[in-house]
PDB file of N, CA and C in Angstrom:
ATOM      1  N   UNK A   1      18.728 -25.794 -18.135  1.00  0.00           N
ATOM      2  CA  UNK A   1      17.530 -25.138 -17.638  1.00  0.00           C
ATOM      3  C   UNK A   1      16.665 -26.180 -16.929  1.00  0.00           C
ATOM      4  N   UNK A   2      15.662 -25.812 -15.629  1.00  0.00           N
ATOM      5  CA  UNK A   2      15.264 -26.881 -14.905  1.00  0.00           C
ATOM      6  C   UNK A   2      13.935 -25.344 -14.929  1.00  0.00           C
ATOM      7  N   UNK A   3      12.712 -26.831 -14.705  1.00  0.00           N
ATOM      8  CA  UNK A   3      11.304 -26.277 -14.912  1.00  0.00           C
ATOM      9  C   UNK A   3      10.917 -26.049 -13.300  1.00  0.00           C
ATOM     10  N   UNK A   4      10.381 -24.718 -13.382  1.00  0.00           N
ATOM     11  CA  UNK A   4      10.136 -24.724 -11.561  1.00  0.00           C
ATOM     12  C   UNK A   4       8.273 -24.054 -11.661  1.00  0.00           C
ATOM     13  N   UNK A   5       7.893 -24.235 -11.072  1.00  0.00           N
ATOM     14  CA  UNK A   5       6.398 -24.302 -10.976  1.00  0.00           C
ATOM     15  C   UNK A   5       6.046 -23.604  -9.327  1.00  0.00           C
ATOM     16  N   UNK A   6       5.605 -22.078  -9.359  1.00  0.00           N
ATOM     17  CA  UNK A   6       5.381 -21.027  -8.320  1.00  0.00           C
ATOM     18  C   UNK A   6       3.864 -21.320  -8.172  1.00  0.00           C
ATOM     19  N   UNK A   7       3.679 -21.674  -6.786  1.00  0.00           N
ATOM     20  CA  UNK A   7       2.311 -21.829  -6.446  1.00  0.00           C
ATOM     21  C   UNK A   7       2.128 -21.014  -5.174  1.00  0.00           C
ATOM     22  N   UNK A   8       0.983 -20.415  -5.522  1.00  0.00           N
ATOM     23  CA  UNK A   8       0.786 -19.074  -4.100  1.00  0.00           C
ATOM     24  C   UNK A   8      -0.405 -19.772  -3.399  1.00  0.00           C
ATOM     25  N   UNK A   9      -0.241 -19.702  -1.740  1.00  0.00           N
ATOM     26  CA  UNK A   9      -1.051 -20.486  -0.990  1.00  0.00           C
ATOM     27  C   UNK A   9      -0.747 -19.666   0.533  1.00  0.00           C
ATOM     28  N   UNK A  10      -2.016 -20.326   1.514  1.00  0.00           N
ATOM     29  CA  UNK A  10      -1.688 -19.648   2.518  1.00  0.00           C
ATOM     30  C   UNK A  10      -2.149 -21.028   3.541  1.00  0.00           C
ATOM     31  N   UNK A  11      -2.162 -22.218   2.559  1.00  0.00           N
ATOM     32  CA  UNK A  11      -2.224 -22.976   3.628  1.00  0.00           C
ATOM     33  C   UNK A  11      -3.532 -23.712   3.585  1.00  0.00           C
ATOM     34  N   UNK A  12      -4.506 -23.210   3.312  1.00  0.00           N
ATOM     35  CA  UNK A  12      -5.386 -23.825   2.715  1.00  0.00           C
ATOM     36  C   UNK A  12      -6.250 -24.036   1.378  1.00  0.00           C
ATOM     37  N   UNK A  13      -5.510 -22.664   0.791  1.00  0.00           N
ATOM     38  CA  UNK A  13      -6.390 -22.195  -0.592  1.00  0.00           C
ATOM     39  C   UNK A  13      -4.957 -22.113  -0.857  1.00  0.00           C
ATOM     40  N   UNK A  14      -4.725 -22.575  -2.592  1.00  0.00           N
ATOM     41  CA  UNK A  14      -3.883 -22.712  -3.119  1.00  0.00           C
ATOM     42  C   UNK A  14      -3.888 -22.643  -4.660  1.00  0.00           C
ATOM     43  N   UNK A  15      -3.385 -21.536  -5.248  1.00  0.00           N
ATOM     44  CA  UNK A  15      -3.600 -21.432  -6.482  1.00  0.00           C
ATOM     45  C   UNK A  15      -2.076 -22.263  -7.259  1.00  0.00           C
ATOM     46  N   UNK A  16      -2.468 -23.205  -8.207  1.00  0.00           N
ATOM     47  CA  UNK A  16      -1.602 -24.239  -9.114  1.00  0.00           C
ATOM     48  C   UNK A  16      -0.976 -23.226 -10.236  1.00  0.00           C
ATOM     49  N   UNK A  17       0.052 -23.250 -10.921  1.00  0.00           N
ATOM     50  CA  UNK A  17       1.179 -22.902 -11.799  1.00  0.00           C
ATOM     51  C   UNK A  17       0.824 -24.450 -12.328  1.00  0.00           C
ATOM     52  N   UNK A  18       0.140 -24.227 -14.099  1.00  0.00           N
ATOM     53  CA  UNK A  18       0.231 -25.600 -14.610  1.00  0.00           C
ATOM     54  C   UNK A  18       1.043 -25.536 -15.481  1.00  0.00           C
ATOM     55  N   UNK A  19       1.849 -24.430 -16.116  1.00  0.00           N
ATOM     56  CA  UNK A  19       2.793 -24.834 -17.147  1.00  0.00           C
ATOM     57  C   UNK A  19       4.448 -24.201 -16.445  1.00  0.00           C
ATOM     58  N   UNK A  20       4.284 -23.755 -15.140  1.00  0.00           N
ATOM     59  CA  UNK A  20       5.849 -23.506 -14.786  1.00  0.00           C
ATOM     60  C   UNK A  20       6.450 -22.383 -15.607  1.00  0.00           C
ATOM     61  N   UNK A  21       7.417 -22.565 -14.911  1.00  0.00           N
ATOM     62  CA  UNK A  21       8.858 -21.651 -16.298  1.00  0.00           C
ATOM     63  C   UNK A  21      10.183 -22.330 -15.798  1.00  0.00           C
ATOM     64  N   UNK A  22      10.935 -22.305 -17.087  1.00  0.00           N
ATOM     65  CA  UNK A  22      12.134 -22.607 -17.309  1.00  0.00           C
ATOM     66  C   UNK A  22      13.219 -21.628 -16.851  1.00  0.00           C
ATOM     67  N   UNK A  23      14.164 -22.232 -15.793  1.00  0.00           N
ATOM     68  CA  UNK A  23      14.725 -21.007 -15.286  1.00  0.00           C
ATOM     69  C   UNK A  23      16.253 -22.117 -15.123  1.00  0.00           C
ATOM     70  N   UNK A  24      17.598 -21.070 -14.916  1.00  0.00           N
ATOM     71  CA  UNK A  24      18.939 -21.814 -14.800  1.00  0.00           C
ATOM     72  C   UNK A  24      19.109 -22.752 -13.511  1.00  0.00           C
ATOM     73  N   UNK A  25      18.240 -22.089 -12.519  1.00  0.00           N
ATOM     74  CA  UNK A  25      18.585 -22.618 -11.080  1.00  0.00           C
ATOM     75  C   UNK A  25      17.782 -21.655 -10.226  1.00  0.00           C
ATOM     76  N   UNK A  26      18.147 -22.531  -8.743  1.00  0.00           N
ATOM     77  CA  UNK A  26      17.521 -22.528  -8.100  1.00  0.00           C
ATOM     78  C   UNK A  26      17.111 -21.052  -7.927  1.00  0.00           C
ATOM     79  N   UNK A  27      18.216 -20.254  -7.331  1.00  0.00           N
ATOM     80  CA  UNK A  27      18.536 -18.963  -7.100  1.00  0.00           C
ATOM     81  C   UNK A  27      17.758 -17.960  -8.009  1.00  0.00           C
ATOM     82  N   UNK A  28      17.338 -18.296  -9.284  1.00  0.00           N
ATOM     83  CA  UNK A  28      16.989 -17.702  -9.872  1.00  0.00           C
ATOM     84  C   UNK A  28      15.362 -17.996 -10.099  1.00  0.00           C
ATOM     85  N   UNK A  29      15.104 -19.019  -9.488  1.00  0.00           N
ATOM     86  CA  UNK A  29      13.432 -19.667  -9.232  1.00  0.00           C
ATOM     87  C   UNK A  29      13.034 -18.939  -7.978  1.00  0.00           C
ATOM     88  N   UNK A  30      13.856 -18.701  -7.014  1.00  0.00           N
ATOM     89  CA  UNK A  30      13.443 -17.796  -5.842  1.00  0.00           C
ATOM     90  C   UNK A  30      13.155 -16.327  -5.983  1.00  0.00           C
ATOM     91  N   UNK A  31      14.100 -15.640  -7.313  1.00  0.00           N
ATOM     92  CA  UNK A  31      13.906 -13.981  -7.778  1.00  0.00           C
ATOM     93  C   UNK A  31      12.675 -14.177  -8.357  1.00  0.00           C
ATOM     94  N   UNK A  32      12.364 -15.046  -9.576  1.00  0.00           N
ATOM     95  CA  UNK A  32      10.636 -15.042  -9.789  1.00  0.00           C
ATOM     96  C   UNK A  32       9.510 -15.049  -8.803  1.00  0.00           C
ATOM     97  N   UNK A  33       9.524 -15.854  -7.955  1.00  0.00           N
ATOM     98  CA  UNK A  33       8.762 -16.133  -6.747  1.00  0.00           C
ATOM     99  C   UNK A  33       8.751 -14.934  -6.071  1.00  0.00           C
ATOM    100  N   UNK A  34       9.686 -14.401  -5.687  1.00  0.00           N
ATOM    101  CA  UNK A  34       9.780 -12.902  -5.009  1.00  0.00           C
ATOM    102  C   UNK A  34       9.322 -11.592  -5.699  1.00  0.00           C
ATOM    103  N   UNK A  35       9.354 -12.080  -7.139  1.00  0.00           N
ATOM    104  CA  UNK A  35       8.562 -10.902  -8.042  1.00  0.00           C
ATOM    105  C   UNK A  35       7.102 -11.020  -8.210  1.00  0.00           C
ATOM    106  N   UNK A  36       6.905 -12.292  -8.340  1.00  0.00           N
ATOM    107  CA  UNK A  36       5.374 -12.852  -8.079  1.00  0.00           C
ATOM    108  C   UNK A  36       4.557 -11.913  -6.416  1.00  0.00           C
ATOM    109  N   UNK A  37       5.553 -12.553  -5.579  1.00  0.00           N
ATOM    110  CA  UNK A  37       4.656 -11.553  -4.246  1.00  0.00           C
ATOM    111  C   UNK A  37       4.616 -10.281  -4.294  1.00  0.00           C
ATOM    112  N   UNK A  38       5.783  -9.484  -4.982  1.00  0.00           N
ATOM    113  CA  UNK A  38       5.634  -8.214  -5.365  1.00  0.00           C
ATOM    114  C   UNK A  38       4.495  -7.829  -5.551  1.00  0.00           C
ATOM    115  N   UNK A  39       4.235  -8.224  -6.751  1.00  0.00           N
ATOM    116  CA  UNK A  39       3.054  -7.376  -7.796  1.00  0.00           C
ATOM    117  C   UNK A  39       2.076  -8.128  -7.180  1.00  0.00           C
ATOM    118  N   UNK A  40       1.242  -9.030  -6.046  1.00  0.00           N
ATOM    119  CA  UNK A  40       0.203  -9.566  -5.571  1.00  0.00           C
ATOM    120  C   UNK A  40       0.081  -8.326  -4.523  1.00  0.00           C
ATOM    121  N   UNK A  41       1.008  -8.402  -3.934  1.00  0.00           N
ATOM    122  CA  UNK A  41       0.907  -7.469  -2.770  1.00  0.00           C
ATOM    123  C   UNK A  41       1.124  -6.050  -3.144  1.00  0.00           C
ATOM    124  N   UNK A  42       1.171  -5.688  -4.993  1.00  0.00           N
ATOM    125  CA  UNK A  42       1.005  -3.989  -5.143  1.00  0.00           C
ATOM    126  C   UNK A  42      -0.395  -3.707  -5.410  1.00  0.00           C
ATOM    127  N   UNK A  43      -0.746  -5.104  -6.640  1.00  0.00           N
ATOM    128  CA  UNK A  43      -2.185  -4.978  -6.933  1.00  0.00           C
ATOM    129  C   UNK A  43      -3.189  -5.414  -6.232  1.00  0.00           C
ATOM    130  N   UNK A  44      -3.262  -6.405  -5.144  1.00  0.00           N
ATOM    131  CA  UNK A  44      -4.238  -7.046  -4.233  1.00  0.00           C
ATOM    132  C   UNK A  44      -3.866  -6.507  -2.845  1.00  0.00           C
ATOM    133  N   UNK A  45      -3.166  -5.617  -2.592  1.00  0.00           N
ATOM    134  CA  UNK A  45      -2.561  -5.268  -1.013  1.00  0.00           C
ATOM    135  C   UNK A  45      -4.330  -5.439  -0.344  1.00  0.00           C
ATOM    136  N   UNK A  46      -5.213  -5.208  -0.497  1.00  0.00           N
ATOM    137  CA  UNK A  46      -6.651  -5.782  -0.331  1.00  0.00           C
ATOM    138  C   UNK A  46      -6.623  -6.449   0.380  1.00  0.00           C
ATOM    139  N   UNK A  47      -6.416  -7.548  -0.782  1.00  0.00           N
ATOM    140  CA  UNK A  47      -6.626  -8.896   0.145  1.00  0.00           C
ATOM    141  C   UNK A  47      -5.583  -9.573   0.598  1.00  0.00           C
ATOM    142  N   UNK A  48      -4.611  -9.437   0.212  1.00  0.00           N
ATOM    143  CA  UNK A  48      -3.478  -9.927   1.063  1.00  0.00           C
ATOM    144  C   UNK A  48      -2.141  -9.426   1.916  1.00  0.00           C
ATOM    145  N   UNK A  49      -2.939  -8.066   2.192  1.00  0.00           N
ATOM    146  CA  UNK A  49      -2.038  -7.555   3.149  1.00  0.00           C
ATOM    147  C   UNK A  49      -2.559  -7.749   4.656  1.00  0.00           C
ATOM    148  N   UNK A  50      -4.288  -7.919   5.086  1.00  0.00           N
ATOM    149  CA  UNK A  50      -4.109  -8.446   6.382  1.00  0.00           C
ATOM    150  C   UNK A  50      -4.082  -9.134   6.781  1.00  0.00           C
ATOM    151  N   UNK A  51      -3.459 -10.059   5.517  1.00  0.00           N
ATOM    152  CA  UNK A  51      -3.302 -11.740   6.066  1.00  0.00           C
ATOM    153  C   UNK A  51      -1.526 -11.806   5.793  1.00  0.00           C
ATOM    154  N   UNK A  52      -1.267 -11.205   5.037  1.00  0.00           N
ATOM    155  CA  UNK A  52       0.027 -11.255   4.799  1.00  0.00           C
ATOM    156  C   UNK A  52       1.093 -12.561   5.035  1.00  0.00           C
ATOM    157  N   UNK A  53       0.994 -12.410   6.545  1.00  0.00           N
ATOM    158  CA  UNK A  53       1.501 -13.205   7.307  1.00  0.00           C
ATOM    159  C   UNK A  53       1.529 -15.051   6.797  1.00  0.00           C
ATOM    160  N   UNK A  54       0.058 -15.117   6.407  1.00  0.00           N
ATOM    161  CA  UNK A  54      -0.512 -16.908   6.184  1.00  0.00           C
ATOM    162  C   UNK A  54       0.263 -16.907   4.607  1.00  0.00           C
ATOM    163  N   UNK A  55       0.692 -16.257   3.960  1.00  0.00           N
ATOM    164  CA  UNK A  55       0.623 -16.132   2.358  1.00  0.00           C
ATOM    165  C   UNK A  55       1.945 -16.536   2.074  1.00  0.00           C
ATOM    166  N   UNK A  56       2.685 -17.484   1.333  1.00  0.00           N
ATOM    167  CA  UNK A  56       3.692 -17.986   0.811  1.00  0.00           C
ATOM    168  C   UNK A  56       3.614 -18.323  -0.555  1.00  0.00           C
ATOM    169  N   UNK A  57       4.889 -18.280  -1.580  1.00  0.00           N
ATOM    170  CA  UNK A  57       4.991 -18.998  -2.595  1.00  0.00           C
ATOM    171  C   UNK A  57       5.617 -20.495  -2.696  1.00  0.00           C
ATOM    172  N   UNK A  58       5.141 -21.476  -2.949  1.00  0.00           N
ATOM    173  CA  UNK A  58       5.588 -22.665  -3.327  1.00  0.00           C
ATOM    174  C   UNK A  58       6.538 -22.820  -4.544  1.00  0.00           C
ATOM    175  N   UNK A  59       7.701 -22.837  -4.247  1.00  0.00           N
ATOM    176  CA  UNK A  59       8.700 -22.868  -5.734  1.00  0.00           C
ATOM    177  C   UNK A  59       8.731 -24.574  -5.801  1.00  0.00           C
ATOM    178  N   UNK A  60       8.247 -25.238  -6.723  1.00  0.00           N
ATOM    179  CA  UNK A  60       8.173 -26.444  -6.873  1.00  0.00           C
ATOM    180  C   UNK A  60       9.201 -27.074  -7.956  1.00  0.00           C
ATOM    181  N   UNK A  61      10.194 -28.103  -7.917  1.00  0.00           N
ATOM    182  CA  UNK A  61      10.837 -28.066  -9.330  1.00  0.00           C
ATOM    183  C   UNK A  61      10.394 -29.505 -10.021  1.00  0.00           C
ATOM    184  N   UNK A  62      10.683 -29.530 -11.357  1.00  0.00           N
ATOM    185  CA  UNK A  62       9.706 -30.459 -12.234  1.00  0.00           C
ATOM    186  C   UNK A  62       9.415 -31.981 -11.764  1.00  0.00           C
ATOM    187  N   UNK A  63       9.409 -32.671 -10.716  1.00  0.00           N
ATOM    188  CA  UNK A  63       8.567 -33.586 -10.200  1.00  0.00           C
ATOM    189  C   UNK A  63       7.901 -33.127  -8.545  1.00  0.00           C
ATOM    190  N   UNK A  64       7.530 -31.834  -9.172  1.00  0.00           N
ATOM    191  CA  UNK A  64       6.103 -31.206  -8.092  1.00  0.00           C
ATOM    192  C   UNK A  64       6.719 -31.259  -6.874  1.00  0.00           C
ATOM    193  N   UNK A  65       7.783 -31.338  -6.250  1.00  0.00           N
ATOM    194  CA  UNK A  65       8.459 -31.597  -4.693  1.00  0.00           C
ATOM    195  C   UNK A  65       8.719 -29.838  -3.915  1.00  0.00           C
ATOM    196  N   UNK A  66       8.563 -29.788  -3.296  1.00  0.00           N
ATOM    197  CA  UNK A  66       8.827 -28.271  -2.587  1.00  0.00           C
ATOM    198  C   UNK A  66      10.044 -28.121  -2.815  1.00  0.00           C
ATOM    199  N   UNK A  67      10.351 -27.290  -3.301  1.00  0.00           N
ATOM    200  CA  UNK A  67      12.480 -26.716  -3.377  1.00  0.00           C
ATOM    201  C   UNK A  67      12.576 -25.508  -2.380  1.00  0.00           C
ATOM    202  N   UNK A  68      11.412 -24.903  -2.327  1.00  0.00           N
ATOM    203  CA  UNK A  68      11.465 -23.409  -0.974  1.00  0.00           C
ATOM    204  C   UNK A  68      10.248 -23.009  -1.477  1.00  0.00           C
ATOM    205  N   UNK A  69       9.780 -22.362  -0.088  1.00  0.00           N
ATOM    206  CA  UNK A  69       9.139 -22.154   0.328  1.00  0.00           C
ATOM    207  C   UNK A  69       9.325 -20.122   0.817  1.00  0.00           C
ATOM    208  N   UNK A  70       9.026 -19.558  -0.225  1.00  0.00           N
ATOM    209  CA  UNK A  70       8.953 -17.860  -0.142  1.00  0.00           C
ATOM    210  C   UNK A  70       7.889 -17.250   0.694  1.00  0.00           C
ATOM    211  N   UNK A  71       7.796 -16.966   2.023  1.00  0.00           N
ATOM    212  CA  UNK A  71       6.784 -16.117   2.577  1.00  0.00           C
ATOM    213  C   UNK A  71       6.821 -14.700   2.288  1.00  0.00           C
ATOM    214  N   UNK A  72       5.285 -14.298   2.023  1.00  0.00           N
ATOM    215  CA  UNK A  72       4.931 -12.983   1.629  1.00  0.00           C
ATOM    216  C   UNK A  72       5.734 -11.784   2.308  1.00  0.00           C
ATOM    217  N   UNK A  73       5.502 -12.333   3.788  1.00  0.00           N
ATOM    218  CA  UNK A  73       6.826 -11.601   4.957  1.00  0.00           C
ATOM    219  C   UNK A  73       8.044 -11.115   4.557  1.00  0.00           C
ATOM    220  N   UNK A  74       8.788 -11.808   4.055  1.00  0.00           N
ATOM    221  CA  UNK A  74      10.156 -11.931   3.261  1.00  0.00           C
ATOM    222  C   UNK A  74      10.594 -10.568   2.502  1.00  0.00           C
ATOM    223  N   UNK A  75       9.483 -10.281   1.868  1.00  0.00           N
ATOM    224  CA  UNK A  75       9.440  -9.267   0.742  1.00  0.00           C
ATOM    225  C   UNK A  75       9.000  -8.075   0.937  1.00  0.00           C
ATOM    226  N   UNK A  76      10.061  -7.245   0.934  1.00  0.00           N
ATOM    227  CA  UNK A  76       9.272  -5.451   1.202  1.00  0.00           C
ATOM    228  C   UNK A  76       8.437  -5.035   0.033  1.00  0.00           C
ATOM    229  N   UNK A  77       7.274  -4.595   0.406  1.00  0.00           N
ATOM    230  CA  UNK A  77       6.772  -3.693  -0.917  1.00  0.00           C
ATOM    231  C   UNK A  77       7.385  -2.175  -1.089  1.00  0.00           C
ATOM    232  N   UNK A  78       8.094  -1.730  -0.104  1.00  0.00           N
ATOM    233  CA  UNK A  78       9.311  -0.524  -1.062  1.00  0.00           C
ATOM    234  C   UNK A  78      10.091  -0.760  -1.717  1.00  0.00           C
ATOM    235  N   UNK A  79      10.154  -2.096  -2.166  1.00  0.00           N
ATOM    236  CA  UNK A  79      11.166  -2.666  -2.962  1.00  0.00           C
ATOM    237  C   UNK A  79      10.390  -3.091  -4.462  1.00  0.00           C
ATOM    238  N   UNK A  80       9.111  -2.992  -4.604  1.00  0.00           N
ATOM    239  CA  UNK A  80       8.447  -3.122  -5.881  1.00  0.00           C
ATOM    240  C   UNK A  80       8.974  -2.896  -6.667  1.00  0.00           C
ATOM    241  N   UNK A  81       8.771  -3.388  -8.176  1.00  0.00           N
ATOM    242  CA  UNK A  81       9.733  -3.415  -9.442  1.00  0.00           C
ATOM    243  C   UNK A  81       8.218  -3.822 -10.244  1.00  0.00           C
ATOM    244  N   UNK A  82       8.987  -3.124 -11.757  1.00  0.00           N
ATOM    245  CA  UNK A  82       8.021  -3.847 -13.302  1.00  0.00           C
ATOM    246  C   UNK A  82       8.198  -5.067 -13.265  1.00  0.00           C
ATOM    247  N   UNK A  83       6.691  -5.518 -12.607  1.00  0.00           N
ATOM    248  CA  UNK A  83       7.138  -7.238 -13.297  1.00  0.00           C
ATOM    249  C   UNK A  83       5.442  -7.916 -13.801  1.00  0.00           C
ATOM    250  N   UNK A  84       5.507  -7.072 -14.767  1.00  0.00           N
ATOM    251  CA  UNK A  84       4.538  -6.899 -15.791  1.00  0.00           C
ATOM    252  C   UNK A  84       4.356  -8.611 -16.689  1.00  0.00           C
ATOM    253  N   UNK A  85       5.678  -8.519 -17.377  1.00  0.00           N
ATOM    254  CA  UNK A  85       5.797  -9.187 -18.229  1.00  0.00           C
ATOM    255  C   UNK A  85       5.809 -11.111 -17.168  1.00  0.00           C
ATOM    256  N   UNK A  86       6.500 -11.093 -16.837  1.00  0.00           N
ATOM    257  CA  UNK A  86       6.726 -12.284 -15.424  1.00  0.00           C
ATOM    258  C   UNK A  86       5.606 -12.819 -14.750  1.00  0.00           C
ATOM    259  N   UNK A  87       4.564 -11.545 -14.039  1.00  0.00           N
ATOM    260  CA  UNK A  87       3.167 -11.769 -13.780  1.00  0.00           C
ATOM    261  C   UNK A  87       1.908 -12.066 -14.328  1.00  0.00           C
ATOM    262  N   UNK A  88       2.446 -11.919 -15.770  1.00  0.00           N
ATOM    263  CA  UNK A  88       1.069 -11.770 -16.817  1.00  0.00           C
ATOM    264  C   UNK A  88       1.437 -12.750 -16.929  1.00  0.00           C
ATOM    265  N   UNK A  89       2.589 -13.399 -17.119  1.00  0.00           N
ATOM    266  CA  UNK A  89       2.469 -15.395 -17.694  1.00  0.00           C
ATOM    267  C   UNK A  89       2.153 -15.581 -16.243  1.00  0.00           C
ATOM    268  N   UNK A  90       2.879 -15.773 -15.257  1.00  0.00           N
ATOM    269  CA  UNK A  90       2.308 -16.602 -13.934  1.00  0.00           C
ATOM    270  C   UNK A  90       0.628 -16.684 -14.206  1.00  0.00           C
ATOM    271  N   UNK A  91      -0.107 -15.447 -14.385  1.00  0.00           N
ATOM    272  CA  UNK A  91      -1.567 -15.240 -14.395  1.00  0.00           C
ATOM    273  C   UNK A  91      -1.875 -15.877 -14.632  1.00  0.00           C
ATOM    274  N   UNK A  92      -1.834 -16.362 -15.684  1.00  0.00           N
ATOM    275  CA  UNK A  92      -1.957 -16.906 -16.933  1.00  0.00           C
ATOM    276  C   UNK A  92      -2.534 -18.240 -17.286  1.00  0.00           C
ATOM    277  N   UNK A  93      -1.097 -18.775 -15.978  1.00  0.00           N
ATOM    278  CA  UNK A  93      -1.247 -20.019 -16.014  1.00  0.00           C
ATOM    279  C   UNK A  93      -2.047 -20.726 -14.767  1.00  0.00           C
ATOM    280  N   UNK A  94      -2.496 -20.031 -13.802  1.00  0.00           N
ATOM    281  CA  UNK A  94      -2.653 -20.173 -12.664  1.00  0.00           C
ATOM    282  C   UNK A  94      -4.557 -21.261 -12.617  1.00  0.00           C
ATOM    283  N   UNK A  95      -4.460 -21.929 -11.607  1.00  0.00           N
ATOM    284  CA  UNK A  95      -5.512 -22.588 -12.368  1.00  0.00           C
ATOM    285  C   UNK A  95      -6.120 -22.556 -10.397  1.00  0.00           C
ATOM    286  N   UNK A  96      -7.646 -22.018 -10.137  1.00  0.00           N
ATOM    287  CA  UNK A  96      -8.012 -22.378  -8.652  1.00  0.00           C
ATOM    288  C   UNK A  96      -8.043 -23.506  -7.990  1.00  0.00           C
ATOM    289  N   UNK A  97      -7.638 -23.843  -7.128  1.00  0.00           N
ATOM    290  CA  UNK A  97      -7.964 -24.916  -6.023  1.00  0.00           C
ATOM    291  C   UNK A  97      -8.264 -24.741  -5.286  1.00  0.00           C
ATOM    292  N   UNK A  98     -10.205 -24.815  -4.893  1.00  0.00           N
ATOM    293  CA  UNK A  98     -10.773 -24.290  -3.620  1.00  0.00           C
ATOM    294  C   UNK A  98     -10.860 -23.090  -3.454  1.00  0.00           C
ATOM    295  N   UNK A  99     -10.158 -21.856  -4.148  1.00  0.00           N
ATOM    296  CA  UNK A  99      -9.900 -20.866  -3.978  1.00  0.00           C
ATOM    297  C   UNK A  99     -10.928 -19.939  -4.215  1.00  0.00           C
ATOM    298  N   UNK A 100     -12.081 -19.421  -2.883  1.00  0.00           N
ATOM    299  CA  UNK A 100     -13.114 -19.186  -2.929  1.00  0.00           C
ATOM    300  C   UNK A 100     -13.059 -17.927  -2.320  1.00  0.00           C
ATOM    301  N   UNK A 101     -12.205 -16.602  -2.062  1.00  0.00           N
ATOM    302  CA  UNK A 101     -12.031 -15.289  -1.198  1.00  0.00           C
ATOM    303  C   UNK A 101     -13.638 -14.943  -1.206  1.00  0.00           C
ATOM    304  N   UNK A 102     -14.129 -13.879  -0.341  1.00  0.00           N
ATOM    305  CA  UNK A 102     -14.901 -13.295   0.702  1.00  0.00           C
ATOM    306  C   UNK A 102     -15.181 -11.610  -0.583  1.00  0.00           C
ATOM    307  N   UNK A 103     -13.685 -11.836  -0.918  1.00  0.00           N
ATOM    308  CA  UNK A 103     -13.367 -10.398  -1.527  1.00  0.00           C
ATOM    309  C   UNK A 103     -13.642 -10.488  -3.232  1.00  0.00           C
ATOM    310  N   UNK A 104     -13.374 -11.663  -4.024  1.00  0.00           N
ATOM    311  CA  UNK A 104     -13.791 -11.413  -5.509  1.00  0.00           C
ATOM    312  C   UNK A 104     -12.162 -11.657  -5.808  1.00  0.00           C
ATOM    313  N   UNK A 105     -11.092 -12.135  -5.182  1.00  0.00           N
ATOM    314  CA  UNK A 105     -10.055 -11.611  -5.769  1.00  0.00           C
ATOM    315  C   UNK A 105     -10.002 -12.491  -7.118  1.00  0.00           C
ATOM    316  N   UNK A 106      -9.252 -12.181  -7.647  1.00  0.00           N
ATOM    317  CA  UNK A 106      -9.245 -12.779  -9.719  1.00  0.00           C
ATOM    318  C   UNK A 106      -7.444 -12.358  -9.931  1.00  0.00           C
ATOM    319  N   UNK A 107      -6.827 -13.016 -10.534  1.00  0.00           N
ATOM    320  CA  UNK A 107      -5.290 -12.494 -10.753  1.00  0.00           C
ATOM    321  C   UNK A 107      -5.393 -12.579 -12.138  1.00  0.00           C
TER     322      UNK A 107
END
């Protein structure tokens, strides 16, 4: 198991993943990341659907280095799924940097 650390950013505002998750590989650090934009873009479509475009996940693996790079783009929202359990830890752990929206957003 290798520790991968999902950070959502659009480039200048960037929210930190401080405790990660333990996942087999890579492939399977990219399905979290892709479930992560899911549920941002079911519950915040708000605020980050007319930016959509600027919005990526940072899949980082345990010495903080970029491994990929997931744009919000990437991901259909007709493709939404329960990812209840997955999002409530990301939440969780998520800590602001700079991250000052116009809108109130809160995850």
């Amino acid at each position: 198991m290798r520790q991968f650390f999902f950070e959502v950013s659009d480039g200048d505002q960037t929210l930190e993943d401080r405790r990660g998750l333990s996942l087999p590989d890579l492939m399977n650090a990219r399905e979290e990341a892709v479930r992560i934009i899911r549920h941002l873009m079911r519950e915040y479509s708000g605020f980050f659907l007319p930016n959509s475009s600027e919005w990526h996940v940072l899949v980082k693996g345990e010495g903080r280095n970029i491994e990929m790079i997931i744009p919000f783009t990437q991901t259909s929202s007709s493709e939404v799924e329960n990812t209840y359990s997955s999002v409530s830890r990301f939440a969780e752990n998520l800590r602001p940097l700079a991250f000052r929206p116009a809108t109130g957003f809160s995850p």
